[in-house]
C-alpha atoms as a PDB file:
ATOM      1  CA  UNK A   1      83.595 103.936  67.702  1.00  0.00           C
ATOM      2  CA  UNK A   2      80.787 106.405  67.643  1.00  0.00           C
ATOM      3  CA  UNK A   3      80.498 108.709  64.984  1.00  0.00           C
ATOM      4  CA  UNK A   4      79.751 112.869  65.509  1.00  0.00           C
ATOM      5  CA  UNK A   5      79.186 115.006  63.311  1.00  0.00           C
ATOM      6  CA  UNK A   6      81.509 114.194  59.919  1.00  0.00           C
ATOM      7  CA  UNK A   7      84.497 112.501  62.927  1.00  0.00           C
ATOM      8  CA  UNK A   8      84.853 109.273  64.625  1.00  0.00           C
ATOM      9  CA  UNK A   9      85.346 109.386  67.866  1.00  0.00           C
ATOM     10  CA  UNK A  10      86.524 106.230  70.640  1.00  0.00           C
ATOM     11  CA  UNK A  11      84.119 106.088  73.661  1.00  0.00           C
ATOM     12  CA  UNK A  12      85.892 104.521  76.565  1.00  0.00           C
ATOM     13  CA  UNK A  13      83.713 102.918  79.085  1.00  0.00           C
ATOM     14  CA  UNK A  14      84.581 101.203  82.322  1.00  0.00           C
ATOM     15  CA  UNK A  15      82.353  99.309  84.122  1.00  0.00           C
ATOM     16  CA  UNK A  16      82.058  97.229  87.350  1.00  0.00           C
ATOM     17  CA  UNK A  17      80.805  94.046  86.698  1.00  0.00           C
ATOM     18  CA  UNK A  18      78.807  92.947  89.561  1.00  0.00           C
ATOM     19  CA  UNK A  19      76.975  96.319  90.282  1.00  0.00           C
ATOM     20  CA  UNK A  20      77.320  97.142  86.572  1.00  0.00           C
ATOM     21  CA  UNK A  21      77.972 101.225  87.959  1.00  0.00           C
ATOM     22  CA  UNK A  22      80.092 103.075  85.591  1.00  0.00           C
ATOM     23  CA  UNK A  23      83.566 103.630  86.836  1.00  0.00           C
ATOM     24  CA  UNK A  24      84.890 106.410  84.493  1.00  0.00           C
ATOM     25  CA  UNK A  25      83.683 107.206  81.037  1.00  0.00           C
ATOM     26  CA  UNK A  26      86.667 109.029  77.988  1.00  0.00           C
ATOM     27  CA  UNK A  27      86.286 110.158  74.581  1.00  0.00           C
ATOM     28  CA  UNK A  28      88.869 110.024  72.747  1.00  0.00           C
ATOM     29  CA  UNK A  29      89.752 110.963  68.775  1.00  0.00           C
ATOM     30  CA  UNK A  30      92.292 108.040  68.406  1.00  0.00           C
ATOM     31  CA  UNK A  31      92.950 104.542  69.483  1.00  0.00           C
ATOM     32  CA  UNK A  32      96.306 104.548  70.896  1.00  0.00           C
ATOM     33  CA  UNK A  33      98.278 102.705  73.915  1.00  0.00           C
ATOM     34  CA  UNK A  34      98.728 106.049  75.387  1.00  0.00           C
ATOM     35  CA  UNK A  35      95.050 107.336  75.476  1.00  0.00           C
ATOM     36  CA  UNK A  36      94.642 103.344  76.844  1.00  0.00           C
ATOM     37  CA  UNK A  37      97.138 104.342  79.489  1.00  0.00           C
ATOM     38  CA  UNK A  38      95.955 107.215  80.639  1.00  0.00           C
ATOM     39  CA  UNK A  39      92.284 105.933  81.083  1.00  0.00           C
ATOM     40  CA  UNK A  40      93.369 103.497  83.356  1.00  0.00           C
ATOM     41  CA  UNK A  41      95.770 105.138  85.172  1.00  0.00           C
ATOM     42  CA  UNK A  42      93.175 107.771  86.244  1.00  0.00           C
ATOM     43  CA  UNK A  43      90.930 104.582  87.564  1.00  0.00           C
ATOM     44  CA  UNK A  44      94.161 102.989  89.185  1.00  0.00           C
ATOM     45  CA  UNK A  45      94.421 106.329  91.208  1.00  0.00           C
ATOM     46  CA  UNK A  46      90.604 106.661  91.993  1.00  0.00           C
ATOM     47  CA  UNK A  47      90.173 103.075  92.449  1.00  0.00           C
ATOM     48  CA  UNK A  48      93.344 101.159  93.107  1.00  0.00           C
ATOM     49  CA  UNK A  49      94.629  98.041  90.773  1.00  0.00           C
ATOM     50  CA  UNK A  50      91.806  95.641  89.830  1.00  0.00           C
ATOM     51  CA  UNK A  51      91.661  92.494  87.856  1.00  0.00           C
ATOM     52  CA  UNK A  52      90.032  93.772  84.140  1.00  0.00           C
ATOM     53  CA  UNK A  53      88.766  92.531  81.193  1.00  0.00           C
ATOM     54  CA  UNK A  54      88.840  93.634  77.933  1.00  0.00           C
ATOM     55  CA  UNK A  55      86.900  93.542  74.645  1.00  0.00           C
ATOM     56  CA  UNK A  56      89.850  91.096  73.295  1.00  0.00           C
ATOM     57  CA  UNK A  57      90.946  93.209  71.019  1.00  0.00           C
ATOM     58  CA  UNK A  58      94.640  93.198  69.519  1.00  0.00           C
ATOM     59  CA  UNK A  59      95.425  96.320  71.359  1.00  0.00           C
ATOM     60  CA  UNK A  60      97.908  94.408  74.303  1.00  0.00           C
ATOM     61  CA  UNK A  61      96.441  96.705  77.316  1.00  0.00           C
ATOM     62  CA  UNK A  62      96.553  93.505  79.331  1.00  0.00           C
ATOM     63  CA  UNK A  63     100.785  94.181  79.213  1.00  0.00           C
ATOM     64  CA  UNK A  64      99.815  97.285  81.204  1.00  0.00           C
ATOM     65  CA  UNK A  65      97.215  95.972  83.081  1.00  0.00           C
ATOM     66  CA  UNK A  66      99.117  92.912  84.473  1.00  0.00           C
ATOM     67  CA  UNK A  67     102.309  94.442  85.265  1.00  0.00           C
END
């Protein structure tokens, strides 16, 4: 969470792990499933489904991810 201004903002970051190159970068003003969904969805059409890791949070993306 980054703050701007007087608001917090989410800054979603994917990364490739072996090459470290930034996949696809979102802000985002809330923390939500959906805003989850839709920032990997638009990497599953660019880049096709990919094993991921998360920060381990209590957020359940890996439900989307795995299935």
């Amino acid at each position: 969470m980054l703050k701007v201004r007087n608001e917090f903002v989410w800054l979603w970051i994917a990364i490739e792990p072996i090459n470290k190159i930034i996949l696809g970068i979102r802000i985002s003003f809330e923390r939500t499933m959906l805003v989850a969904e839709q920032f990997l969805q638009e990497l599953v059409r660019k880049y096709g489904k990919h094993p991921v890791s998360t920060d381990r949070g209590t957020h359940g993306i890996h439900r989307f991810v795995n299935s």
